[in-house]
PDB file of N, CA and C in Angstrom:
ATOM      1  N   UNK A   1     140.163 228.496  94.662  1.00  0.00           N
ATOM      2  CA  UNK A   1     140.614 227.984  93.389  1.00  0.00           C
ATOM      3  C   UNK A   1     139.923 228.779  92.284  1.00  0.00           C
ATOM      4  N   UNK A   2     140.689 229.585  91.352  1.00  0.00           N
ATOM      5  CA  UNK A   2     139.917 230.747  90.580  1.00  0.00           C
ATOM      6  C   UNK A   2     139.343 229.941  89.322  1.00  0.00           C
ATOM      7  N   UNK A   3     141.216 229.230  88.648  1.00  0.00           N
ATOM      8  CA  UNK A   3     140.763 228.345  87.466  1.00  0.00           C
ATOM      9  C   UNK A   3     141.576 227.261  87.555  1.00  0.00           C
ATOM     10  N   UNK A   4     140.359 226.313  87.457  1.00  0.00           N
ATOM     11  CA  UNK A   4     140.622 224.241  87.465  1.00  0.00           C
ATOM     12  C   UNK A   4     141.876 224.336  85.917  1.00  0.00           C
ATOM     13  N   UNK A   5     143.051 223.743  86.603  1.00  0.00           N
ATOM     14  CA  UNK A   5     144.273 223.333  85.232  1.00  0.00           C
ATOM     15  C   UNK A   5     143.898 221.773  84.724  1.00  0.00           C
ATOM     16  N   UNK A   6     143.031 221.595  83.838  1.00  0.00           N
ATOM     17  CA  UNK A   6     143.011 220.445  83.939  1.00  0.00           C
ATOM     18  C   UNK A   6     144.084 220.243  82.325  1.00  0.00           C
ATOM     19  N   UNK A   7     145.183 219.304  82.951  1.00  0.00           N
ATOM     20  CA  UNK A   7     146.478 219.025  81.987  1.00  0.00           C
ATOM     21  C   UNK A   7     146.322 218.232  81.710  1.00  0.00           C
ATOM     22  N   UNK A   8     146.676 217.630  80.577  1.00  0.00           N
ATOM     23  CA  UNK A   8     146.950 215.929  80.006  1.00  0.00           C
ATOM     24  C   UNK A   8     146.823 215.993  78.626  1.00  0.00           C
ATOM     25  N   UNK A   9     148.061 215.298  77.725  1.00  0.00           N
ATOM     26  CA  UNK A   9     147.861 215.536  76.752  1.00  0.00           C
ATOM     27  C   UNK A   9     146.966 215.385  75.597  1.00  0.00           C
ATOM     28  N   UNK A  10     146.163 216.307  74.421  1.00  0.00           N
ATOM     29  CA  UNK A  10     145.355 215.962  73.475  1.00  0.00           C
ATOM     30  C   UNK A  10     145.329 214.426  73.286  1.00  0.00           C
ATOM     31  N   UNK A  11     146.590 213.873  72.626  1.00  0.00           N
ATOM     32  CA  UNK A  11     146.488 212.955  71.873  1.00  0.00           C
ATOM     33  C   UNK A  11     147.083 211.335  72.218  1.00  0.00           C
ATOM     34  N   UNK A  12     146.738 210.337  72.144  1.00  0.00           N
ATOM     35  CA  UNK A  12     146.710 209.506  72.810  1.00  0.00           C
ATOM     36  C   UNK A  12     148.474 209.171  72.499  1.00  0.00           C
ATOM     37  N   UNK A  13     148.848 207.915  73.236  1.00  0.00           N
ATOM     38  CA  UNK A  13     150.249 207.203  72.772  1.00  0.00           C
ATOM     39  C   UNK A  13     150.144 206.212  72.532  1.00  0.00           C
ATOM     40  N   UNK A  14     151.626 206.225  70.905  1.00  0.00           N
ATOM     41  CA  UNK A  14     151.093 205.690  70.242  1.00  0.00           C
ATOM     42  C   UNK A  14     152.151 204.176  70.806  1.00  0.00           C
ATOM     43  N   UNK A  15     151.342 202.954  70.007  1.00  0.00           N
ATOM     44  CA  UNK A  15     152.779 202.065  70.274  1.00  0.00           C
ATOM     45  C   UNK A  15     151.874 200.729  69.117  1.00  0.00           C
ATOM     46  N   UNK A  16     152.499 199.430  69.170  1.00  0.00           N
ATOM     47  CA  UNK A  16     152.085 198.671  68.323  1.00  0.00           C
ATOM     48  C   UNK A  16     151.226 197.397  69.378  1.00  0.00           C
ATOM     49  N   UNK A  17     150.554 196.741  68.069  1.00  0.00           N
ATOM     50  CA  UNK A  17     150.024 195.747  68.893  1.00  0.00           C
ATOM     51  C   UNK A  17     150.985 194.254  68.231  1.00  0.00           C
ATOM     52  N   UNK A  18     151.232 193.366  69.373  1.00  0.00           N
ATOM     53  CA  UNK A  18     151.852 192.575  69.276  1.00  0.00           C
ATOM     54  C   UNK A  18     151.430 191.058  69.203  1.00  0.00           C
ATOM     55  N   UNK A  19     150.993 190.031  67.880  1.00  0.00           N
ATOM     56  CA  UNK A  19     150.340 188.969  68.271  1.00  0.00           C
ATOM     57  C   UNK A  19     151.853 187.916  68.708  1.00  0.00           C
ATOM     58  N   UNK A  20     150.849 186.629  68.353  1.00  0.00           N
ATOM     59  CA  UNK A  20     151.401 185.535  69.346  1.00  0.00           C
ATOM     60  C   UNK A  20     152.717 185.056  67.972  1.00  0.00           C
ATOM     61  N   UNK A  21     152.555 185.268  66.879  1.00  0.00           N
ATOM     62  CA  UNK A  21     153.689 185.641  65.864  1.00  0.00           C
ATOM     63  C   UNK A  21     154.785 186.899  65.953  1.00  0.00           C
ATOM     64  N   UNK A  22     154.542 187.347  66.778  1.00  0.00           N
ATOM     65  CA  UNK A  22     155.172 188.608  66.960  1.00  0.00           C
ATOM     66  C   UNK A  22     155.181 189.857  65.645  1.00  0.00           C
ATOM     67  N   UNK A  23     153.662 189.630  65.058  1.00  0.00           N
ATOM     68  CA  UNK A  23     153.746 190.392  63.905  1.00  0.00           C
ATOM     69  C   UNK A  23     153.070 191.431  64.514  1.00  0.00           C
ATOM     70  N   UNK A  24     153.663 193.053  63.944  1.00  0.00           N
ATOM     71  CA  UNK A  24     153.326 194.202  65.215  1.00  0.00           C
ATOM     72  C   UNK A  24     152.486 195.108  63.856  1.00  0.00           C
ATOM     73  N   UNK A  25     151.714 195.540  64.458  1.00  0.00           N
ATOM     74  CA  UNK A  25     150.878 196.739  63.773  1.00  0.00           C
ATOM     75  C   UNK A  25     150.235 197.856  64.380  1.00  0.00           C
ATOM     76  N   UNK A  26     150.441 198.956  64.344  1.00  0.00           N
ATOM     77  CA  UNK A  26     150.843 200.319  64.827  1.00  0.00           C
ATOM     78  C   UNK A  26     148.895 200.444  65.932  1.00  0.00           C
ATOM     79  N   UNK A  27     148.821 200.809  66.890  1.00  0.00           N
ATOM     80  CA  UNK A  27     147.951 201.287  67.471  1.00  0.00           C
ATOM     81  C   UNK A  27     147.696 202.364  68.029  1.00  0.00           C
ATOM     82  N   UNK A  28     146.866 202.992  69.233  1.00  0.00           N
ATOM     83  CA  UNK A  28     146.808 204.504  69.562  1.00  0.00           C
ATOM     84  C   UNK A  28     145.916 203.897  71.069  1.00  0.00           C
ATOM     85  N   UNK A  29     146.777 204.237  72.372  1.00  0.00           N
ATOM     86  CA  UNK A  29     146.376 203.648  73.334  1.00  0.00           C
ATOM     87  C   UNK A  29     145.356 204.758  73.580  1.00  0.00           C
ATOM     88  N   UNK A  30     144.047 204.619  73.887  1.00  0.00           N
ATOM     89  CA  UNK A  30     143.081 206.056  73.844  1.00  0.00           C
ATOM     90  C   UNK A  30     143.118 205.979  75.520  1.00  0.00           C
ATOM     91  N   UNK A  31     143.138 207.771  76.137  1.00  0.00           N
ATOM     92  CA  UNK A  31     142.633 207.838  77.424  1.00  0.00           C
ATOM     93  C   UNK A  31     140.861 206.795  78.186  1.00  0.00           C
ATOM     94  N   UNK A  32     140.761 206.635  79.102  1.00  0.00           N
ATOM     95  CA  UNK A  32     139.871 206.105  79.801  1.00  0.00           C
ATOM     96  C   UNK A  32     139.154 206.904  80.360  1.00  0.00           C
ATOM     97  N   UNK A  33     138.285 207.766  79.412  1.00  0.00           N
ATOM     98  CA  UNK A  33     137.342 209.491  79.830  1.00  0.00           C
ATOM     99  C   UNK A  33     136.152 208.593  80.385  1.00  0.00           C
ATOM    100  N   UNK A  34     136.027 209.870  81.770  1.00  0.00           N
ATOM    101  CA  UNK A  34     135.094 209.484  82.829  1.00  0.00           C
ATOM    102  C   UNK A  34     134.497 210.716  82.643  1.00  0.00           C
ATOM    103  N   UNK A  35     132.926 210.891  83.068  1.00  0.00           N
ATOM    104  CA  UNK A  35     132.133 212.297  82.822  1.00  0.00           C
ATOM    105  C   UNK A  35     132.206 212.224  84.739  1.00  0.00           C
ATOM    106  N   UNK A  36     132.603 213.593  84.673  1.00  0.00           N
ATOM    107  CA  UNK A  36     132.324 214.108  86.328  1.00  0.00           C
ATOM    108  C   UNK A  36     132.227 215.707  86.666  1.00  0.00           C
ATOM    109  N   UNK A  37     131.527 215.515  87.986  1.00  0.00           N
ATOM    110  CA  UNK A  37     131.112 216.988  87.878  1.00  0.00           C
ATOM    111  C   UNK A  37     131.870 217.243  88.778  1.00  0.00           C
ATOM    112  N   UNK A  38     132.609 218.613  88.931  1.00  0.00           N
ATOM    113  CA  UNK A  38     133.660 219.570  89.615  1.00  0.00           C
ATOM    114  C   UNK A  38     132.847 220.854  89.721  1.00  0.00           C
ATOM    115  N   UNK A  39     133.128 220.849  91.233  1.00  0.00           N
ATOM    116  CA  UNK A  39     132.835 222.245  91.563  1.00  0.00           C
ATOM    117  C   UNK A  39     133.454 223.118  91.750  1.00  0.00           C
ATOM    118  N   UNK A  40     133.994 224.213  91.091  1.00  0.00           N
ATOM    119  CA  UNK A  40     134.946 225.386  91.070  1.00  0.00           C
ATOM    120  C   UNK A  40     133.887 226.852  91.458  1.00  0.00           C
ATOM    121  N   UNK A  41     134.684 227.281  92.249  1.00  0.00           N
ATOM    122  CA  UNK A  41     133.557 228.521  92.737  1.00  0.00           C
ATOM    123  C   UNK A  41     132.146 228.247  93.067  1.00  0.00           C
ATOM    124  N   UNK A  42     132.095 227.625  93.435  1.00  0.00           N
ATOM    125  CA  UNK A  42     130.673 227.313  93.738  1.00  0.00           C
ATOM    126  C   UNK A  42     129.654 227.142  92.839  1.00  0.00           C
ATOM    127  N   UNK A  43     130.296 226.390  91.462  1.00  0.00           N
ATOM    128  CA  UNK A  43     129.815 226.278  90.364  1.00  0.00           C
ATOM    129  C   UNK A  43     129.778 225.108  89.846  1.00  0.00           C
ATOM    130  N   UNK A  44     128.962 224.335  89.700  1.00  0.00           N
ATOM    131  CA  UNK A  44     129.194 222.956  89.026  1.00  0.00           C
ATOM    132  C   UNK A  44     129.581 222.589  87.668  1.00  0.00           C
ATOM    133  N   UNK A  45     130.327 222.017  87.007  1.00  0.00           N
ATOM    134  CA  UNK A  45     130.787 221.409  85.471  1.00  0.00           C
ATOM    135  C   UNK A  45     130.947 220.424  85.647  1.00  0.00           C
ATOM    136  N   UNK A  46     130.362 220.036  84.180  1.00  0.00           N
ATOM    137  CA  UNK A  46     130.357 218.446  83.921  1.00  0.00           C
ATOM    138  C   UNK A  46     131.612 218.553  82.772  1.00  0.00           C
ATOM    139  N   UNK A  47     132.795 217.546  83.200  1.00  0.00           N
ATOM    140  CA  UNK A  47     133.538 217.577  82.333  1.00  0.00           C
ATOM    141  C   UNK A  47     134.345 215.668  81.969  1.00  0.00           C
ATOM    142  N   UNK A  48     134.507 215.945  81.085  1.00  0.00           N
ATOM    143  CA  UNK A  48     135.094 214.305  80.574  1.00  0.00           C
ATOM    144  C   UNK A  48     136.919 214.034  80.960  1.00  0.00           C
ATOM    145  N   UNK A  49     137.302 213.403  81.592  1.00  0.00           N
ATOM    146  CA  UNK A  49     138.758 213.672  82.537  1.00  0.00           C
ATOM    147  C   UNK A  49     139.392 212.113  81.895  1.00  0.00           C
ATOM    148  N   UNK A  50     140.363 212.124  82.222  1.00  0.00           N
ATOM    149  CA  UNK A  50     140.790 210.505  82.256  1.00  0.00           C
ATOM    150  C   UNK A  50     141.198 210.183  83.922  1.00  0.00           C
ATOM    151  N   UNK A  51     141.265 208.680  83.799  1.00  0.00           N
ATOM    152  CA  UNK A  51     140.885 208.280  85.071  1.00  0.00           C
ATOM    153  C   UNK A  51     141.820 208.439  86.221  1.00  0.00           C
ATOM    154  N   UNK A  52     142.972 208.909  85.503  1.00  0.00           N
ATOM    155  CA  UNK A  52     144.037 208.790  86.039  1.00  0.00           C
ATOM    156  C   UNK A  52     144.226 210.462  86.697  1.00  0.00           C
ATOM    157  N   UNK A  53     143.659 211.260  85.882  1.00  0.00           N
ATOM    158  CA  UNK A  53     143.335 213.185  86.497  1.00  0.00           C
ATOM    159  C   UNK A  53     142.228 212.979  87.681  1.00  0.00           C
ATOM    160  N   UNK A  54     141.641 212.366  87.087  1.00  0.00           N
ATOM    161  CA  UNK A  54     139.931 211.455  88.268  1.00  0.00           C
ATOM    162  C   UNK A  54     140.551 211.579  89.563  1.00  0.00           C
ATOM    163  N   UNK A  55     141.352 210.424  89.563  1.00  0.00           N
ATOM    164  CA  UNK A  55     142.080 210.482  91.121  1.00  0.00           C
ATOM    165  C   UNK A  55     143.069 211.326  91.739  1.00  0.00           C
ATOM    166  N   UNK A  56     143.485 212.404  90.567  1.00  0.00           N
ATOM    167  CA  UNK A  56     143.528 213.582  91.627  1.00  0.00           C
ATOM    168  C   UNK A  56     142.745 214.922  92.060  1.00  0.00           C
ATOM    169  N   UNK A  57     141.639 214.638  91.141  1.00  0.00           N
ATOM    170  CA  UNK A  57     140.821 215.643  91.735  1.00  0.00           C
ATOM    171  C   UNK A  57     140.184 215.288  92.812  1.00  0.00           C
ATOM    172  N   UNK A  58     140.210 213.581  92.820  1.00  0.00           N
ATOM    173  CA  UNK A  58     139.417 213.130  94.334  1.00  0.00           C
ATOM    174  C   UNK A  58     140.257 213.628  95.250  1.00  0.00           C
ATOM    175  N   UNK A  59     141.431 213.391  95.354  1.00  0.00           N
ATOM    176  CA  UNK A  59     141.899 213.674  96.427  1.00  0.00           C
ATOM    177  C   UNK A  59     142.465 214.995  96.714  1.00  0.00           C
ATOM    178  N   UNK A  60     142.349 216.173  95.750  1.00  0.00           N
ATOM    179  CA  UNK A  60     142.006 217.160  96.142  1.00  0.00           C
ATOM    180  C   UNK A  60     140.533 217.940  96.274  1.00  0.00           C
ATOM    181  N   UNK A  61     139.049 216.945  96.334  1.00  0.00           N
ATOM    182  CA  UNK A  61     138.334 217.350  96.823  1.00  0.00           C
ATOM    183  C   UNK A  61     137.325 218.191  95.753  1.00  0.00           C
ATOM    184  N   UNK A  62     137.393 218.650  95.146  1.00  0.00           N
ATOM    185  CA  UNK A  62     136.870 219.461  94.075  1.00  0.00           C
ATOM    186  C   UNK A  62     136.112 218.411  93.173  1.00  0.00           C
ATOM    187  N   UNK A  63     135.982 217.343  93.166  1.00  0.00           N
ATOM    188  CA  UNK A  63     134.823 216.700  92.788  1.00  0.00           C
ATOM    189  C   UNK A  63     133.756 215.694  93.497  1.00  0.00           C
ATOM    190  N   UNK A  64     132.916 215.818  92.531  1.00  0.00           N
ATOM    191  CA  UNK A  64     131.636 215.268  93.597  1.00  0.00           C
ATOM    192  C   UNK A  64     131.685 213.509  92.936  1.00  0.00           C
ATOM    193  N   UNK A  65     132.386 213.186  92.614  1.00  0.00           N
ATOM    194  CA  UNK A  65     131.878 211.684  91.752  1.00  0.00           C
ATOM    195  C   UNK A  65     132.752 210.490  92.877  1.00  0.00           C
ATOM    196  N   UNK A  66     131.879 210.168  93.199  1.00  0.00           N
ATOM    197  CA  UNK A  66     131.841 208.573  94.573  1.00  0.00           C
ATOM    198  C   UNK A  66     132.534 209.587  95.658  1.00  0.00           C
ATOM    199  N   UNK A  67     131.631 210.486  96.244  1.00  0.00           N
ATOM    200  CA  UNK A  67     131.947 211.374  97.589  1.00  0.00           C
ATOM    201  C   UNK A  67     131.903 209.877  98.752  1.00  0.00           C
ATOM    202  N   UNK A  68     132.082 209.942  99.768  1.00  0.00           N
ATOM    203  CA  UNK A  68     131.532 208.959 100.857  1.00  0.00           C
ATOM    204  C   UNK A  68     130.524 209.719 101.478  1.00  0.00           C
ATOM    205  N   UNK A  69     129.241 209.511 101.819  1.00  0.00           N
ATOM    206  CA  UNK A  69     128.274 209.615 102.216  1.00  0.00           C
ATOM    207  C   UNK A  69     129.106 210.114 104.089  1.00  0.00           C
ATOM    208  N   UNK A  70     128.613 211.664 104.784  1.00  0.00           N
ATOM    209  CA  UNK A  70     129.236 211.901 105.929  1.00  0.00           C
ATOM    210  C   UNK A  70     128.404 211.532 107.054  1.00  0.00           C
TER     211      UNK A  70
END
């Protein structure tokens, strides 16, 4: 693996918040950034992901964050 693609967009989505009046006012759903370290080339980085990229780098292996003990 030469270079980690890590994709997902800048900016959050947007939508409203809705009370029990149904009066709506505009919000910004923010990603759920996790700090984890990835090893690319035999190199470690600490990088901030959302949780949802998280679980595919687990399962392609390239990160070290909740390994199972072998």
């Amino acid at each position: 693996m030469s270079k980690l693609a890590l994709k997902f967009p800048r900016t959050a989505s947007i939508g409203n918040t809705v009370s029990h009046a149904k009066n709506r006012h505009s919000r910004a759903f923010k990603y759920n950034l996790q700090t984890v370290t990835v090893v690319e080339d035999g190199k470690k980085m600490r990088l901030r992901v959302p949780a949802k990229l998280l679980k595919t780098l687990k399962k392609a292996g390239v990160t070290t964050h909740h390994q199972k003990a072998d």
